[in-house]
N, C-alpha and C. Protein backbone atom coordinates (compact mmCIF):
# COMPACT_ATOMS: atom_id res chain seq x y z
N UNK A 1 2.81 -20.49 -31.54
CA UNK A 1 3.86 -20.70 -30.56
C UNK A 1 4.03 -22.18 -30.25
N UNK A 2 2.71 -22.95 -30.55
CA UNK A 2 3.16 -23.72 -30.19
C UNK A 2 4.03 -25.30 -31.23
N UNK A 3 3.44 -24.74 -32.41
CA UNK A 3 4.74 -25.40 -33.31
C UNK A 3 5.61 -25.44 -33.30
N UNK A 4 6.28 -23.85 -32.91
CA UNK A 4 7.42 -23.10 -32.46
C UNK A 4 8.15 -24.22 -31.67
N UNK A 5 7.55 -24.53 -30.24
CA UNK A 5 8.07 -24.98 -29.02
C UNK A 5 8.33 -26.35 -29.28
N UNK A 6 7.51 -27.55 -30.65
CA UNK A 6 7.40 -28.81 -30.72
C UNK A 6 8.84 -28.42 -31.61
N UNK A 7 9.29 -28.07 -32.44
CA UNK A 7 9.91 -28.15 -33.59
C UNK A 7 11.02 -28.08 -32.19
N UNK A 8 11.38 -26.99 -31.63
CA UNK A 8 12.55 -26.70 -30.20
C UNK A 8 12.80 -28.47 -29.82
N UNK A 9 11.37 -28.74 -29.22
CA UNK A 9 11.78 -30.09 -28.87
C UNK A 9 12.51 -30.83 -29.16
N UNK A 10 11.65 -31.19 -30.52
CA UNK A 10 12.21 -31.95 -30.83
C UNK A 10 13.66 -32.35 -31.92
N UNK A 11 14.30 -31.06 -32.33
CA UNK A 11 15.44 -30.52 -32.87
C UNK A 11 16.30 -30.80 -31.23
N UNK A 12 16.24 -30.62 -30.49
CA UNK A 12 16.73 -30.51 -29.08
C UNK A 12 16.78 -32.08 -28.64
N UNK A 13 15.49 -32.33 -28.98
CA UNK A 13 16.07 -33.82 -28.65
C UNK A 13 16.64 -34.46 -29.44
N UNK A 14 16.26 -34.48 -30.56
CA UNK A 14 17.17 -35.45 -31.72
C UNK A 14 19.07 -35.27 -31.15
N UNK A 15 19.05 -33.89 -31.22
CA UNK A 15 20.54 -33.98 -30.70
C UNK A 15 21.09 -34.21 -29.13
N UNK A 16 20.03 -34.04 -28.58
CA UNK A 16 20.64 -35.09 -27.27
C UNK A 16 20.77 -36.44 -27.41
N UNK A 17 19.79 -36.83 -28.11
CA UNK A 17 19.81 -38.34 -27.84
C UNK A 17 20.85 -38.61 -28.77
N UNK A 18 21.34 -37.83 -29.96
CA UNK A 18 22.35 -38.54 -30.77
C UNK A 18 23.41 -38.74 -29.89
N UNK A 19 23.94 -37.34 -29.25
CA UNK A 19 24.84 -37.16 -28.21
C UNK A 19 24.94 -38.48 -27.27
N UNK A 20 23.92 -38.48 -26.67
CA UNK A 20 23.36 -40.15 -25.64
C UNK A 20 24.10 -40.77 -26.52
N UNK A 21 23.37 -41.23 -27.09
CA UNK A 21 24.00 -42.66 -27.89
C UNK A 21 25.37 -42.77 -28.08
N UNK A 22 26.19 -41.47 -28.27
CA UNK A 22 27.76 -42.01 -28.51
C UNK A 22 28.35 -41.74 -27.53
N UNK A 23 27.68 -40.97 -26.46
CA UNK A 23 28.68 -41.34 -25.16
C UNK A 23 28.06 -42.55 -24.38
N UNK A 24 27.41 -43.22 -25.19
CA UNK A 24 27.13 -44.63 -24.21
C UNK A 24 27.56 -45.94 -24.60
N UNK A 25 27.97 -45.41 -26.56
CA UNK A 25 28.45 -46.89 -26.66
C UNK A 25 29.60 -46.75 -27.34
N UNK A 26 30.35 -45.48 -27.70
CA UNK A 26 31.62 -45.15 -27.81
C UNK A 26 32.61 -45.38 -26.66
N UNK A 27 33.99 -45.66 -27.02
CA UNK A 27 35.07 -45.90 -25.83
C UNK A 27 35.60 -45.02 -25.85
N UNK A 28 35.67 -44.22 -24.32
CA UNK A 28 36.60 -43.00 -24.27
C UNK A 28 37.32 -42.55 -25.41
N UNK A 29 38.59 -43.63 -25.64
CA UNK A 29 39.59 -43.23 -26.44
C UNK A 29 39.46 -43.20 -27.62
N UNK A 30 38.20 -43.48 -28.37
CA UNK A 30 37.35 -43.42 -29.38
C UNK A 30 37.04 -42.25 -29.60
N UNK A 31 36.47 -41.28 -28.27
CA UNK A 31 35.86 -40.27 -28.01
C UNK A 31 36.59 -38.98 -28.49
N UNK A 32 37.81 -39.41 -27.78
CA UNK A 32 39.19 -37.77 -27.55
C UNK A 32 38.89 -37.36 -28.89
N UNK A 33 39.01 -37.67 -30.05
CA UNK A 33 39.39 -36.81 -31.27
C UNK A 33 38.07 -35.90 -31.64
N UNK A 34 36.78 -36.44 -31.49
CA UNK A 34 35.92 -35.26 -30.82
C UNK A 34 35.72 -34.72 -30.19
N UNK A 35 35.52 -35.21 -28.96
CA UNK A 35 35.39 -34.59 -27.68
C UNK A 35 36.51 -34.61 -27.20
N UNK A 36 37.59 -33.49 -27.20
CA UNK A 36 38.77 -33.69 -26.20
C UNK A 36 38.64 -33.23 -24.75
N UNK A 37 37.37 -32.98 -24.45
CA UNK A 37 36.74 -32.56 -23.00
C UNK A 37 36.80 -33.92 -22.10
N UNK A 38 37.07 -35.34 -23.13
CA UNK A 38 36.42 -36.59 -22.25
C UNK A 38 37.53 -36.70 -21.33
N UNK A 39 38.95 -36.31 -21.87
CA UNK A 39 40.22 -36.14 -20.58
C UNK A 39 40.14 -36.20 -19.06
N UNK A 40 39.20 -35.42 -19.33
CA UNK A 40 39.36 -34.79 -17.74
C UNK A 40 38.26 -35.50 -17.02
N UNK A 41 37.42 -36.82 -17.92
CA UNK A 41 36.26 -37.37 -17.08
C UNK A 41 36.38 -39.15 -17.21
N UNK A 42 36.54 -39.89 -16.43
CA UNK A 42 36.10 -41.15 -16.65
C UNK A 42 35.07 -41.34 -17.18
N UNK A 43 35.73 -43.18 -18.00
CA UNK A 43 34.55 -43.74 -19.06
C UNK A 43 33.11 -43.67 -18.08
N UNK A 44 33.18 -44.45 -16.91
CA UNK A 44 31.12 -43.82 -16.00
C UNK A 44 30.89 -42.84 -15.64
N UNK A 45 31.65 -41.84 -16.05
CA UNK A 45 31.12 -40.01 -15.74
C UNK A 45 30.66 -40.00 -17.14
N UNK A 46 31.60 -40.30 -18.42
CA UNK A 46 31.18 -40.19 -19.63
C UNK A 46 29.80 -40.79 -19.49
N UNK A 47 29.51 -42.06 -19.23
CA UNK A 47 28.27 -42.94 -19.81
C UNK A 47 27.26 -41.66 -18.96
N UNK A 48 27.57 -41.49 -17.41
CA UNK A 48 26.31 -41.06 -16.44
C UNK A 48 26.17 -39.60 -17.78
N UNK A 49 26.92 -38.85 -18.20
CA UNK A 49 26.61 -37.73 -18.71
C UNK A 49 25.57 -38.10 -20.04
N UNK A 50 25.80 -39.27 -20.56
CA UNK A 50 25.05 -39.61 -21.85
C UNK A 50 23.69 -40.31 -20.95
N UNK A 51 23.60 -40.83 -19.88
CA UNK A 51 22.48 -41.26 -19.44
C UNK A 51 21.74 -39.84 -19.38
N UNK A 52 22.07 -38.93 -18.24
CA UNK A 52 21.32 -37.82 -18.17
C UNK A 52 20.65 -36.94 -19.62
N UNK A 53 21.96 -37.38 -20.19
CA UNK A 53 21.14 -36.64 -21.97
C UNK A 53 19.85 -37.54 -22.38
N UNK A 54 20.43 -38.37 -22.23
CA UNK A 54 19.04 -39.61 -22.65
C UNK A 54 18.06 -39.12 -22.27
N UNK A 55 17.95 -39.52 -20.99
CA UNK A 55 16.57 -39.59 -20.12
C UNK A 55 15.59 -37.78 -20.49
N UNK A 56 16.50 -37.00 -20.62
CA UNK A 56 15.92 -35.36 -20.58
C UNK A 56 15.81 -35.38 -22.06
N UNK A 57 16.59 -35.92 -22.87
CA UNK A 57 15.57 -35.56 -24.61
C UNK A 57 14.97 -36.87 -24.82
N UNK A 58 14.11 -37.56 -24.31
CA UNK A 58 12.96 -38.31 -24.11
C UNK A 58 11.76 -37.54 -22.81
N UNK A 59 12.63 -36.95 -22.31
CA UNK A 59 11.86 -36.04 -21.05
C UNK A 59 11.04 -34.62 -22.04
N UNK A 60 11.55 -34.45 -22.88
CA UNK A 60 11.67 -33.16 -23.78
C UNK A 60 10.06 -33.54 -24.49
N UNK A 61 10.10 -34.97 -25.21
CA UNK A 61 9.09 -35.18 -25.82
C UNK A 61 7.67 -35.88 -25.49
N UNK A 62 8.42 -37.05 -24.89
CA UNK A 62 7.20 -38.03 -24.65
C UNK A 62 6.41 -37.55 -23.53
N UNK A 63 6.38 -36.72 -22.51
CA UNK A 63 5.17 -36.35 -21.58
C UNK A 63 4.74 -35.62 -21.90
N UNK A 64 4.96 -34.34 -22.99
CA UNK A 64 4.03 -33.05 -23.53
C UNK A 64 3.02 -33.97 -24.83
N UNK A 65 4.10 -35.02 -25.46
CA UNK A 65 2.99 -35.60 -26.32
C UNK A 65 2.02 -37.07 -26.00
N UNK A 66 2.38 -37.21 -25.15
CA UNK A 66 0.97 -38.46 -24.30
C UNK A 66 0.24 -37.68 -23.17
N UNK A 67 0.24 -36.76 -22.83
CA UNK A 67 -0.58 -35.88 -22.17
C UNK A 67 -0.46 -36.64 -20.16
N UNK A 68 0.86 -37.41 -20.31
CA UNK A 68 1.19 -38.41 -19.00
C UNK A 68 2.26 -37.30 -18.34
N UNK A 69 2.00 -36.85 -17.12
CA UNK A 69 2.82 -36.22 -16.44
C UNK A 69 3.39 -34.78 -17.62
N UNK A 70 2.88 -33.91 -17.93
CA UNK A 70 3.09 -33.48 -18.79
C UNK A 70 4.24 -32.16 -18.43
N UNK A 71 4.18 -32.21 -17.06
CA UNK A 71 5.39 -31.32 -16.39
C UNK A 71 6.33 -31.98 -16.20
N UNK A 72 6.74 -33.14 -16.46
CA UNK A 72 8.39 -33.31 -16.84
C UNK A 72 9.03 -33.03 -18.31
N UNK A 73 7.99 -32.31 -19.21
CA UNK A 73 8.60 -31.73 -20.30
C UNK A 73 9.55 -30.14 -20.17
N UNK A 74 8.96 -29.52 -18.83
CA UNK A 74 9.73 -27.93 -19.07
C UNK A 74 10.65 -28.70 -17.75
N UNK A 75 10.67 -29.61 -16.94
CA UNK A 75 11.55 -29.85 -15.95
C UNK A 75 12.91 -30.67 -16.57
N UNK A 76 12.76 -31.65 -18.00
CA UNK A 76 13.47 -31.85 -18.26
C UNK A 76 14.53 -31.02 -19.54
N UNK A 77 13.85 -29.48 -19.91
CA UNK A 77 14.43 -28.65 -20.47
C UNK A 77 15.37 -27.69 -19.41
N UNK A 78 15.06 -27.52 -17.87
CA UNK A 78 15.36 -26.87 -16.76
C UNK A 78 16.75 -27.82 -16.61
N UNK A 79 16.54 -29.22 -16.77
CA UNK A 79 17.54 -29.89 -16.65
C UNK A 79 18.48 -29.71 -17.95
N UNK A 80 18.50 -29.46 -19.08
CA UNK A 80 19.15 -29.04 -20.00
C UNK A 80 20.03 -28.00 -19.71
N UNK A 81 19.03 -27.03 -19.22
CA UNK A 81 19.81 -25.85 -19.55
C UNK A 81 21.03 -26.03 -18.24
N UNK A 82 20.72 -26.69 -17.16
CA UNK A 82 21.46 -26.53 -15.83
C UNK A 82 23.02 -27.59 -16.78
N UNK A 83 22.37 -28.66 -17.47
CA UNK A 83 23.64 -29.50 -17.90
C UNK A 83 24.84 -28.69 -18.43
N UNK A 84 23.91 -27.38 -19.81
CA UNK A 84 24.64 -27.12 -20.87
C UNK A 84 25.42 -26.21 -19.97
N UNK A 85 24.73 -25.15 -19.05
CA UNK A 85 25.86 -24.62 -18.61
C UNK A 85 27.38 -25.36 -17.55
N UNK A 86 26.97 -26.15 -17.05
CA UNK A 86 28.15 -26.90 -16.62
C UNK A 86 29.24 -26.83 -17.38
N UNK A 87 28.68 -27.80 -18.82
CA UNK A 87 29.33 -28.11 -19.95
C UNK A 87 30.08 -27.02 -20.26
N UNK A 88 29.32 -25.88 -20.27
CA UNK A 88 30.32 -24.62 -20.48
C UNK A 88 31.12 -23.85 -20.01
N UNK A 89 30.99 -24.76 -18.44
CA UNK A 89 32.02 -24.27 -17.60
C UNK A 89 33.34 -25.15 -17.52
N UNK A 90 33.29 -26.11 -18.12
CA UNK A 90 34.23 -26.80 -18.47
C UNK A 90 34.91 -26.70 -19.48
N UNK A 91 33.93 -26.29 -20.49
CA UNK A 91 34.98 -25.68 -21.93
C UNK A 91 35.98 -24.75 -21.46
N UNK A 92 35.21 -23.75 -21.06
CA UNK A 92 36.03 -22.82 -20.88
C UNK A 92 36.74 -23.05 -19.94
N UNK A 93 37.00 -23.58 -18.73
CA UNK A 93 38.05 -24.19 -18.03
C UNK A 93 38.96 -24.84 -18.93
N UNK A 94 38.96 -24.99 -20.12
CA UNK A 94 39.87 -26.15 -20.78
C UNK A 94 40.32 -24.68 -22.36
N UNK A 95 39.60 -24.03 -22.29
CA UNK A 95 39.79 -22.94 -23.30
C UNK A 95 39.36 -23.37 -24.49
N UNK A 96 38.37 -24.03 -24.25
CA UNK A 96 37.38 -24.15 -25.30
C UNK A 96 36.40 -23.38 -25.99
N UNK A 97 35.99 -23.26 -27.04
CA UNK A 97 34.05 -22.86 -27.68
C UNK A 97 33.23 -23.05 -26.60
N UNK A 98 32.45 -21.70 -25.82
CA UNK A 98 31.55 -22.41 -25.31
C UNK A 98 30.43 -21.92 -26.01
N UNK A 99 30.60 -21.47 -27.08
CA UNK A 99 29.27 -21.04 -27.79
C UNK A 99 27.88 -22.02 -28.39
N UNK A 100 27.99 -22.92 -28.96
CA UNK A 100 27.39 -24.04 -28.43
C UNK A 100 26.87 -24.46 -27.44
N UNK A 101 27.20 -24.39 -26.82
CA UNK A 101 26.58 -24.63 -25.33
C UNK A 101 25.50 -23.74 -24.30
N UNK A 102 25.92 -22.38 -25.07
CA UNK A 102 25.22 -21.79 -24.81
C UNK A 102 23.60 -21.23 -25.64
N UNK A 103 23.90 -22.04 -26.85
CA UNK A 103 23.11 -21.94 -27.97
C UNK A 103 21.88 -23.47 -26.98
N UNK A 104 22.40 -24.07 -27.13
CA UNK A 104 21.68 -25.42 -26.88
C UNK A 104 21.10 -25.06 -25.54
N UNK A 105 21.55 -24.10 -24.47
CA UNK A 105 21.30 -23.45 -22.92
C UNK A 105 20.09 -22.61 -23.31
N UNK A 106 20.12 -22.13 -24.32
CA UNK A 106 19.61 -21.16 -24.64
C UNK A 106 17.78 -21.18 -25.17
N UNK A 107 18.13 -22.43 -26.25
CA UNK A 107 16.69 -22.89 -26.62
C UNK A 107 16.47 -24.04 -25.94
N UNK A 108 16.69 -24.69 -24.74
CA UNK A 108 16.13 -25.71 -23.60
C UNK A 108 15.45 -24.67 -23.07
N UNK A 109 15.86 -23.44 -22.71
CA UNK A 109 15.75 -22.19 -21.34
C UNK A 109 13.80 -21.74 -22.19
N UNK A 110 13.92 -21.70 -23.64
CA UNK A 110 12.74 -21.16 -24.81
C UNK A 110 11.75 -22.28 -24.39
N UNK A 111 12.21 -23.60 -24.48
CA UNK A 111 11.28 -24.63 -24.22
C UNK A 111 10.79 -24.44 -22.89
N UNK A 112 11.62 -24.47 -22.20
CA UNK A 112 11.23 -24.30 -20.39
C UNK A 112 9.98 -23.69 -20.54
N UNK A 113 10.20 -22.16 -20.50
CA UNK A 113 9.38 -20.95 -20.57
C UNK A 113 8.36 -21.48 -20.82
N UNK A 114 8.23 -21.63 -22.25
CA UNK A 114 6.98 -21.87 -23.17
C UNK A 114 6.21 -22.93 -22.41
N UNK A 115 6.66 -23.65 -21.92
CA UNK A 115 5.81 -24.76 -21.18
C UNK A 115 5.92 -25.11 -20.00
N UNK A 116 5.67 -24.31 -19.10
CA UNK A 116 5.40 -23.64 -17.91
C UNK A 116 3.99 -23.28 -18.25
């Protein structure tokens, strides 16, 4: 189980932090043709949303593997899952896929558990 839960991690984080990274140094209008969700949010709602990704898939890895505060690893998957569903309340406010979102809600929620 517990390979299980590292591989979650860190598959989970790789794609947050990719996520991070292009809503922090992409320009909105850069953004729309992927994300046409960015409409409805200013460029510092965009960045704060890529900060929060940041900080929680680095939250995901580095305290379960330095053995430092090792309960901000299922607190920053708790914070995942609370993001993705937002996220999916906005898709679907906009009549979007929220399937994704609920996939990514879904194995943060596996990580949580498991490391508790």
């Amino acid at each position: 189980m517990d390979i299980f839960l590292w591989i979650l991690q860190i598959l989970l984080a790789a794609a947050f932090l990719g996520s991070a990274v292009v809503k922090n140094t992409v320009a909105k209008d850069d953004l729309k043709a992927r994300m046409p969700y960015v409409e409805d949010f200013s460029q510092g709602q965009i960045r704060a949303i890529g900060l929060i990704e940041g900080v929680a898939a680095i939250g995901l890895v580095l305290p379960w593997a330095t053995g430092i505060a090792p309960i901000l690893t299922p607190l920053a998957a708790v914070g995942l899952v609370i993001t993705m569903v937002i996220a999916a309340l906005v898709h679907r406010r906009r009549g979007e896929s929220i399937a994704f979102n609920l996939v990514l809600a879904a194995l943060a929620l596996i990580v949580a558990i498991g490391r508790f």
